[in-house]
Protein backbone atom coordinates (compact mmCIF):
# COMPACT_ATOMS: atom_id res chain seq x y z
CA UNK A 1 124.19 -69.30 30.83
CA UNK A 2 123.89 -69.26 27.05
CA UNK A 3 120.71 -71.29 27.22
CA UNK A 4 119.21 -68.82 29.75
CA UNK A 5 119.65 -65.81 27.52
CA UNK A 6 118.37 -68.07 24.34
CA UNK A 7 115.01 -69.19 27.03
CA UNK A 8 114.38 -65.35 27.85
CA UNK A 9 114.85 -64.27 24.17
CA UNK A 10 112.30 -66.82 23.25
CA UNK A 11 110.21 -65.63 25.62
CA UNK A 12 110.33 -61.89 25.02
CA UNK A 13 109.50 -63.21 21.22
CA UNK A 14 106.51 -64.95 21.99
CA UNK A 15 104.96 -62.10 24.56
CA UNK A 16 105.69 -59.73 21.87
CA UNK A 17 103.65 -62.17 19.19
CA UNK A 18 100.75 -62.40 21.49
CA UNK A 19 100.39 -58.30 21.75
CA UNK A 20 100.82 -58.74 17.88
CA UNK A 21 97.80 -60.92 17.82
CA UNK A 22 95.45 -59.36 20.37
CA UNK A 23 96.28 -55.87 19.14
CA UNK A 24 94.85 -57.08 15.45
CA UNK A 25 92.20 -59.43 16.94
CA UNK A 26 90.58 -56.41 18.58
CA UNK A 27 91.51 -53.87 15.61
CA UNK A 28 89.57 -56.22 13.30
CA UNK A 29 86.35 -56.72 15.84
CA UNK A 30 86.79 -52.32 16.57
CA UNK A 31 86.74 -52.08 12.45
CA UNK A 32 83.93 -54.42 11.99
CA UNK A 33 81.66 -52.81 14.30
CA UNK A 34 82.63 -49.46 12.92
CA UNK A 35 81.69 -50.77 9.29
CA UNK A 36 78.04 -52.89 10.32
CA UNK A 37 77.16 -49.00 12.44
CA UNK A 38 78.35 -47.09 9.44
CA UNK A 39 75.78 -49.07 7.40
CA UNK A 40 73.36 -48.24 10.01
CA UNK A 41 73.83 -44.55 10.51
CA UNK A 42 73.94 -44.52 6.92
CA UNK A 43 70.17 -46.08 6.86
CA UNK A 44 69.31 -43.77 9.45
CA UNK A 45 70.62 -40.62 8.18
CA UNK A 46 68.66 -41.81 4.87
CA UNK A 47 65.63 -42.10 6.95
CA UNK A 48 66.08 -38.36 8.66
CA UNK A 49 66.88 -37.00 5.34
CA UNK A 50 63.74 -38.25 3.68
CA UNK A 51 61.20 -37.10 6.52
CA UNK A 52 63.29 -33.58 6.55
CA UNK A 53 62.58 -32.98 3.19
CA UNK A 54 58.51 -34.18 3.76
CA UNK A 55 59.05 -31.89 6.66
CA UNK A 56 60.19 -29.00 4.09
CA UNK A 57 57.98 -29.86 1.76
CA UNK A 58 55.00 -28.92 4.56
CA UNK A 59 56.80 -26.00 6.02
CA UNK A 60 57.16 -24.64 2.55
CA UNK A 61 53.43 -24.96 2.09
CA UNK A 62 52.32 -24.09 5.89
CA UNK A 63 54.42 -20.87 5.57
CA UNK A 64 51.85 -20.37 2.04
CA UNK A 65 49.17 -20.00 4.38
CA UNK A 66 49.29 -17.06 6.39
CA UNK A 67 46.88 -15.58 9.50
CA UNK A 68 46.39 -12.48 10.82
CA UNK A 69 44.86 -10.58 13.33
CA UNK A 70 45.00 -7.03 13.42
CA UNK A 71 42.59 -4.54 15.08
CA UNK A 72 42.02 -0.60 13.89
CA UNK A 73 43.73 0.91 17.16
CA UNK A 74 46.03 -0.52 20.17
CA UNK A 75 44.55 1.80 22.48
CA UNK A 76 40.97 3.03 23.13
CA UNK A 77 38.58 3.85 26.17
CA UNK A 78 36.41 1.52 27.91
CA UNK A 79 33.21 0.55 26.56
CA UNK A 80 34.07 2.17 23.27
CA UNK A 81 33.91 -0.93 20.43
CA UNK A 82 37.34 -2.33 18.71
CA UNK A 83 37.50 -3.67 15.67
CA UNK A 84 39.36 -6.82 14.94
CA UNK A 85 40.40 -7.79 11.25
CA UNK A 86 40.88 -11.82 11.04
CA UNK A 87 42.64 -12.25 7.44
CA UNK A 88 43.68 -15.37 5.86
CA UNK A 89 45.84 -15.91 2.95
CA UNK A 90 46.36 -19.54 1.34
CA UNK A 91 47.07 -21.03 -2.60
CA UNK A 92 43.77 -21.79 -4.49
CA UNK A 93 42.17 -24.46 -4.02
CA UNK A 94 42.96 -24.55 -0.22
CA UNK A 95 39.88 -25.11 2.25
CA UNK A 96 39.99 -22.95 5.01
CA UNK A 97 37.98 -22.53 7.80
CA UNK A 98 37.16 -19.85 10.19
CA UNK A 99 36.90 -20.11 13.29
CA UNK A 100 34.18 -19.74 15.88
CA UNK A 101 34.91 -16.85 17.97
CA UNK A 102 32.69 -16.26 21.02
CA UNK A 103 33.08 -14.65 24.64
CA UNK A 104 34.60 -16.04 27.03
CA UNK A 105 31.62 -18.05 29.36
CA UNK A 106 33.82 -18.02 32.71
CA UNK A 107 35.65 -14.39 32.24
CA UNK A 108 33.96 -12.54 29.79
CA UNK A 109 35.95 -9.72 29.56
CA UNK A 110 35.24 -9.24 25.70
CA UNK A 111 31.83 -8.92 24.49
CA UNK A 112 31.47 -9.68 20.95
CA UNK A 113 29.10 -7.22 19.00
CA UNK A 114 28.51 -7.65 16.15
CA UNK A 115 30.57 -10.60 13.47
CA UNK A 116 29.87 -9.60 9.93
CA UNK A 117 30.16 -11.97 7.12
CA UNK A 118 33.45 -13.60 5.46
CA UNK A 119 34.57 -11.83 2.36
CA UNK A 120 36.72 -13.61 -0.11
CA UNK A 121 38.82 -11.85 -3.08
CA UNK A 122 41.91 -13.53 -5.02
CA UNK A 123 45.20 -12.40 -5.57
CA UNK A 124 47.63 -14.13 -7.92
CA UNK A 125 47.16 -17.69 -7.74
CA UNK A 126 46.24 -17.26 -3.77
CA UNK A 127 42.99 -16.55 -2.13
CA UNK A 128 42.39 -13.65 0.32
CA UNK A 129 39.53 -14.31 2.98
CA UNK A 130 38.80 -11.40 5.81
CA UNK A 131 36.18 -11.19 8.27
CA UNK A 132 35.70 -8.19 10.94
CA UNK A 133 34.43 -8.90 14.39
CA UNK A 134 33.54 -5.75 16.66
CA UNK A 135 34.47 -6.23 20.41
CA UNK A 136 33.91 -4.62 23.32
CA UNK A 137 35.16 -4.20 26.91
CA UNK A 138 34.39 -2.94 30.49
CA UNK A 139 37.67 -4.00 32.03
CA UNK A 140 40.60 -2.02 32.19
CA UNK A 141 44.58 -2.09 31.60
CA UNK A 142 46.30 -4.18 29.08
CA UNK A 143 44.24 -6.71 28.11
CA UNK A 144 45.45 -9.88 25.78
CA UNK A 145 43.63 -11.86 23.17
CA UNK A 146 45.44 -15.16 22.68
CA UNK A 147 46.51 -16.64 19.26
CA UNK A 148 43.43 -18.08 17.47
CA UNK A 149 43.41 -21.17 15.36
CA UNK A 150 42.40 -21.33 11.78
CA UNK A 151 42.08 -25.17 10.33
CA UNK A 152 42.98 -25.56 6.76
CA UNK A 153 42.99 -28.61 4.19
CA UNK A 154 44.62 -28.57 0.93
CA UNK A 155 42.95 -29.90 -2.40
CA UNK A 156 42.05 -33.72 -1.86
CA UNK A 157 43.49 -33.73 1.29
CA UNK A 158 41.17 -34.79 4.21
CA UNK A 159 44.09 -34.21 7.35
CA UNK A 160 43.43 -30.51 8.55
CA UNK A 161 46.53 -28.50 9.27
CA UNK A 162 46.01 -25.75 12.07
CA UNK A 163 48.02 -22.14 11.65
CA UNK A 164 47.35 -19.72 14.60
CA UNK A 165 47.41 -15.92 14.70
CA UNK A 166 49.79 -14.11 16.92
CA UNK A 167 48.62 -12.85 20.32
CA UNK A 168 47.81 -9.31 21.03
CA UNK A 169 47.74 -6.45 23.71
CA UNK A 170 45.42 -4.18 24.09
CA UNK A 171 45.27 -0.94 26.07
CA UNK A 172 42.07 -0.05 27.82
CA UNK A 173 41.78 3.57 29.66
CA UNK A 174 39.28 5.34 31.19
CA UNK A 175 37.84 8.27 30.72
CA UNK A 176 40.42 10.82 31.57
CA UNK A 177 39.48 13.00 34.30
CA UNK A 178 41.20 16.15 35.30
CA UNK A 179 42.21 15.67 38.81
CA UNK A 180 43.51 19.81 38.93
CA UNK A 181 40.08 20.97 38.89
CA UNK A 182 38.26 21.38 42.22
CA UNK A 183 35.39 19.27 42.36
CA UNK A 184 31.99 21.02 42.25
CA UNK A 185 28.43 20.02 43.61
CA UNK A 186 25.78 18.66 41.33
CA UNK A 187 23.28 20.39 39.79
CA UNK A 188 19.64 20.34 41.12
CA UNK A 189 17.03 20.72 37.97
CA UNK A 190 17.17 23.96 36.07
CA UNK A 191 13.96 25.50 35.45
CA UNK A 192 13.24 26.81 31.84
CA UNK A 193 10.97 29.49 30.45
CA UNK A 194 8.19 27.31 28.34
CA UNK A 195 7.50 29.63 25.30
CA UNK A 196 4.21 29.15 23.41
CA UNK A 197 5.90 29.29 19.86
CA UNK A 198 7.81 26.09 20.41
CA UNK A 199 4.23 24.59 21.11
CA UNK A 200 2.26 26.22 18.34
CA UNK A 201 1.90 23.39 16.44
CA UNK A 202 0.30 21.34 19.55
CA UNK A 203 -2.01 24.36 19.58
CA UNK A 204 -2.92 24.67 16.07
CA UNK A 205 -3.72 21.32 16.29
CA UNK A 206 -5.78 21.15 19.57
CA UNK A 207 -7.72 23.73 17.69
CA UNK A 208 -8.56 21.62 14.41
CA UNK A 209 -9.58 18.99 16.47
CA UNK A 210 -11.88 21.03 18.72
CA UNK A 211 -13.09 22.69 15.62
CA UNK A 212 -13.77 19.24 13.60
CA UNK A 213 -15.82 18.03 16.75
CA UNK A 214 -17.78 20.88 17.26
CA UNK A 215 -18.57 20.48 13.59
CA UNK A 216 -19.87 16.86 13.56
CA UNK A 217 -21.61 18.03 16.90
CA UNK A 218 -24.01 20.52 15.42
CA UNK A 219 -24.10 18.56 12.22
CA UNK A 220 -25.78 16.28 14.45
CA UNK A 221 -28.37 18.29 15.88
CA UNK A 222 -29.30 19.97 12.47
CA UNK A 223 -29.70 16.53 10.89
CA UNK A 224 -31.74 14.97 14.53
CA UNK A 225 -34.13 18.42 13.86
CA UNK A 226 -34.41 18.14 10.39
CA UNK A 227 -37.43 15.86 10.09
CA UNK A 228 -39.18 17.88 12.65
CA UNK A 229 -38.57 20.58 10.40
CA UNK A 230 -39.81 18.90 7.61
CA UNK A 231 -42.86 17.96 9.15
CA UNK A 232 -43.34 20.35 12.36
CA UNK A 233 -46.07 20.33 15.20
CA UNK A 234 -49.36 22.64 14.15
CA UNK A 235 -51.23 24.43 16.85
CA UNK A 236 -53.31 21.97 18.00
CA UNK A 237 -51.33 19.21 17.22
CA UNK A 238 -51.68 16.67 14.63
CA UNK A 239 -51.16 13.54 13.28
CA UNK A 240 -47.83 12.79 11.51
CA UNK A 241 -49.58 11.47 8.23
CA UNK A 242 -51.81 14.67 8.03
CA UNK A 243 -48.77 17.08 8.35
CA UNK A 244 -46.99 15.33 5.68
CA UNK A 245 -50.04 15.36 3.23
CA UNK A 246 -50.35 19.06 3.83
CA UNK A 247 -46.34 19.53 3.08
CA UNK A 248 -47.50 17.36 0.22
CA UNK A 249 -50.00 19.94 -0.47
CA UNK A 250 -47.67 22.46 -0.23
CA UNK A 251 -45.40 21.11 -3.07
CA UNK A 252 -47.85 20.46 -5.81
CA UNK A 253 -49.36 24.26 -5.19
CA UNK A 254 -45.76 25.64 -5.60
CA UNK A 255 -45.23 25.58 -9.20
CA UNK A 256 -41.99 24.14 -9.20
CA UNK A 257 -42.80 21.07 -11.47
CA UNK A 258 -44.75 23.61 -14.43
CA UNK A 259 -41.15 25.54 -13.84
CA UNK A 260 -39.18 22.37 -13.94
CA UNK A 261 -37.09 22.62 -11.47
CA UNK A 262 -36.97 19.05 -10.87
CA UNK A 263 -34.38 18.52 -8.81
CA UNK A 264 -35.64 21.40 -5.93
CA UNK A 265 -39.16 19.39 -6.68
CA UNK A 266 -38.33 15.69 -6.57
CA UNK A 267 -35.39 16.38 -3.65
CA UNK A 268 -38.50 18.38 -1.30
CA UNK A 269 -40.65 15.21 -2.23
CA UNK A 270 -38.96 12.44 -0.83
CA UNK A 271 -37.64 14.63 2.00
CA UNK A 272 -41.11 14.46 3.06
CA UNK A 273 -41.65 10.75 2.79
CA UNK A 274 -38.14 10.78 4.86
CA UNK A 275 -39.80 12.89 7.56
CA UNK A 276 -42.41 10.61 7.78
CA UNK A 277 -41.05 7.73 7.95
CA UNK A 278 -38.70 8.89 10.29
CA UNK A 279 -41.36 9.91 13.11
CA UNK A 280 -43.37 7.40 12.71
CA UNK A 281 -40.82 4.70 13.07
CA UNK A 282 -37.65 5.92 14.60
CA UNK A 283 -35.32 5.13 11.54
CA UNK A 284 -33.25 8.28 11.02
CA UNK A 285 -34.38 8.28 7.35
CA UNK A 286 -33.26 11.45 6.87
CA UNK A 287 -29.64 10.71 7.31
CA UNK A 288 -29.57 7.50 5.63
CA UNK A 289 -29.22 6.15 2.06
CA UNK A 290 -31.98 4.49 -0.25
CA UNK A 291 -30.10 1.25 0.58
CA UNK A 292 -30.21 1.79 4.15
CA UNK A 293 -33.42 2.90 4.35
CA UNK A 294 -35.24 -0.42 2.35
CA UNK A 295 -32.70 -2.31 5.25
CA UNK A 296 -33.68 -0.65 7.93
CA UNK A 297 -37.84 0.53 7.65
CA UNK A 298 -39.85 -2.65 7.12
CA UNK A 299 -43.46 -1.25 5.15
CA UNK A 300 -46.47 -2.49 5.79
CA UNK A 301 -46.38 -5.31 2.82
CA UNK A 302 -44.18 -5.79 0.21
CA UNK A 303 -45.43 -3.99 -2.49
CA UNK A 304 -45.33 -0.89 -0.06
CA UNK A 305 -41.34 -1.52 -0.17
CA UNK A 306 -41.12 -1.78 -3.72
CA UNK A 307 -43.61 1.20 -4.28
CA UNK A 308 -40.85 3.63 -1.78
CA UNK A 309 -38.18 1.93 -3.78
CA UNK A 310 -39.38 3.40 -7.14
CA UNK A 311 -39.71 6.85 -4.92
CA UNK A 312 -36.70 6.78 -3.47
CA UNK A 313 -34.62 5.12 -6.70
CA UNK A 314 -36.72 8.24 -8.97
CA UNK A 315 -35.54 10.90 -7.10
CA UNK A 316 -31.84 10.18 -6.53
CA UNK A 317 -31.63 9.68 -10.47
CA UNK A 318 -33.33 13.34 -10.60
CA UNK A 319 -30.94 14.37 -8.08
CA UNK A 320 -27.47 13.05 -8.42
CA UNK A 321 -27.73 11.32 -12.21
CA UNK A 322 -29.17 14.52 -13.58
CA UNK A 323 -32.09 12.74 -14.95
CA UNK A 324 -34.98 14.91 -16.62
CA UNK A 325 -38.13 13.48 -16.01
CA UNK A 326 -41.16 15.05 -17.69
CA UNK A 327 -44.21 16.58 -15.78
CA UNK A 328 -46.33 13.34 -16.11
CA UNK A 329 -43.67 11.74 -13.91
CA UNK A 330 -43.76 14.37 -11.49
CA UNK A 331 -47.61 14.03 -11.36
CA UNK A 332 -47.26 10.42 -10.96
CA UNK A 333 -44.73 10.52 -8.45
CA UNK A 334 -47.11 13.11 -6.53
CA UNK A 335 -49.77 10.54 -5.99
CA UNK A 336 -47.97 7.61 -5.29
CA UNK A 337 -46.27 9.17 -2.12
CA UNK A 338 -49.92 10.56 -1.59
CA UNK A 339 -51.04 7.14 -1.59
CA UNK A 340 -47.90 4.98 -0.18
CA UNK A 341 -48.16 7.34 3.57
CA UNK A 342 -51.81 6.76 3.23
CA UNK A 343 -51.61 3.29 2.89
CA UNK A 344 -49.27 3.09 5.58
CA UNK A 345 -51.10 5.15 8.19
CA UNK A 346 -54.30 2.68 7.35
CA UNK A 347 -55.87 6.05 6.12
């Protein structure tokens, strides 16, 4: 009996030492796993503290950088043009750039038109970039433009970092319309009372014209009859060279060399030799120039040509250079036209 209660004392002992045991055995494996993941988390939390404070360090600098979009009104009619403000504000030294804004190829509700140029200003130790873009639209209702991207790089730095503005919402209307009204028919064409005086300039005008052409008209035929003048037909007719040495005739008998009036003398001189040459040969010498003339008649020889030169050269100098020739040259000039239409009517 004694030795049963000793046996199941003993035994109670030893169960309780082995719950003694186990309970430490796993205590000390539970408090070494909890010290080798402490070391871990630790490391970890190390790790997520360190890219937090890059993290920071970038959101601190992103939030530097700021974009904008902002247009002049949040409500407007269709068709009428909207104008969008893009601004950008980022430290010194920061490379931004702008983006490409176009319509829409597959919707095209916006049409873009007209994108002027960036303009740049600075402000404290940031810059301040802006650039307006005019839209347009034929669509109606509340119409959204997304959030654009604008790429930026700091000093050095070759990653790009994106920001992007935030979205708007537009409101397009129509043309209001008064629906209380009763609707009318259209109007056919009015007819209007033309009054001269709001054409009176088309008149005065017309007039000049018809007055400048009826001008050069007769200035024509006075000029075209002029050498027929000069020289005209005798009753009965003669020859062309005969007529001119009688006007020739005419001039010396006058007395307007002894009176010297040289220019009235020389001028009715080679007006003849004008006349002449002009019926004979069809060059409108009359209305032409000494250059012209010596371009267009072709004498009988050279010396012919240089013998009207010396006329023709003589008597503009009398005429327009207000040379004053003495009688001998008048004399002289006399006979030589005598004998240059002589020469050249084989006379």
């Amino acid at each position: 009996m004694f030795l049963q209660e000793i046996s199941s004392c003993l035994g109670f002992l030893l169960e309780s030492f082995q719950f003694i045991v186990s309970f430490f055995l796993v205590f000390s494996i539970f408090a070494v796993i909890l010290i080798k993941y402490k070391m871990v988390f630790s490391f970890l939390n190390r790790i997520i503290l360190f890219l937090s404070l890059l993290a920071g360090v970038h959101n601190i600098y992103a939030q530097r950088v700021q974009v904008s979009l902002k247009p002049d009104s949040t409500q407007f009619r269709v068709g009428s043009p909207v104008k969008l403000t893009l601004s950008v504000k980022a430290p010194e030294g920061t490379k931004v750039n702008f983006p490409e804004i176009n319509t829409d190829p597959e919707t095209k509700i916006w049409e873009i038109l007209r994108k002027d140029s960036i303009r740049q200003s600075k402000s404290g130790g940031d810059i301040l970039m802006y650039q307006d873009i005019t839209l347009a639209t034929w669509d109606t209702g509340r119409i959204k433009i997304g959030s654009i991207p604008v790429m930026y790089s700091t000093n050095g730095s070759q990653e790009s970092q994106t920001v992007f503005t935030e979205p708007l919402e537009l409101k397009v209307d129509f043309v209001k319309v008064d629906t209380t009204q009763a609707f009318k028919p259209i109007v056919g064409p009015l007819s209007t009372e033309v009054m001269w005086q709001e054409f009176w300039w088309l008149i005065l005008g017309a007039l000049v014209v018809f007055l400048l052409i009826m001008g050069y008209l007769i200035y024509r035929y006075i000029k075209k009859r002029t050498a027929s003048s000069i020289l005209p037909q005798s009753n009965p007719p003669k020859p062309v060279h005969e007529r001119a040495f009688f006007r020739l005739k005419e001039l010396e008998e006058s007395g307007k060399l002894e009176r010297k009036e040289y220019k009235a003398y020389y001028g009715r001189l080679t007006d003849i030799v004008r006349a002449y040459i002009e019926l004979t040969s069809g060059v409108k010498a009359t209305d032409l120039t000494t250059e012209e003339i010596l371009m267009s008649y072709k004498p009988v020889t050279p010396s012919q040509t240089e013998k009207l030169r010396a006329m023709l050269e003589l008597s503009d100098k009398v005429k327009f250079a207000k040379y004053e020739p003495d009688s001998g040259e008048g004399v002289q000039l006399m006979n030589s036209a005598k004998n240059w239409i002589g020469f050249e009517a084989g006379v």
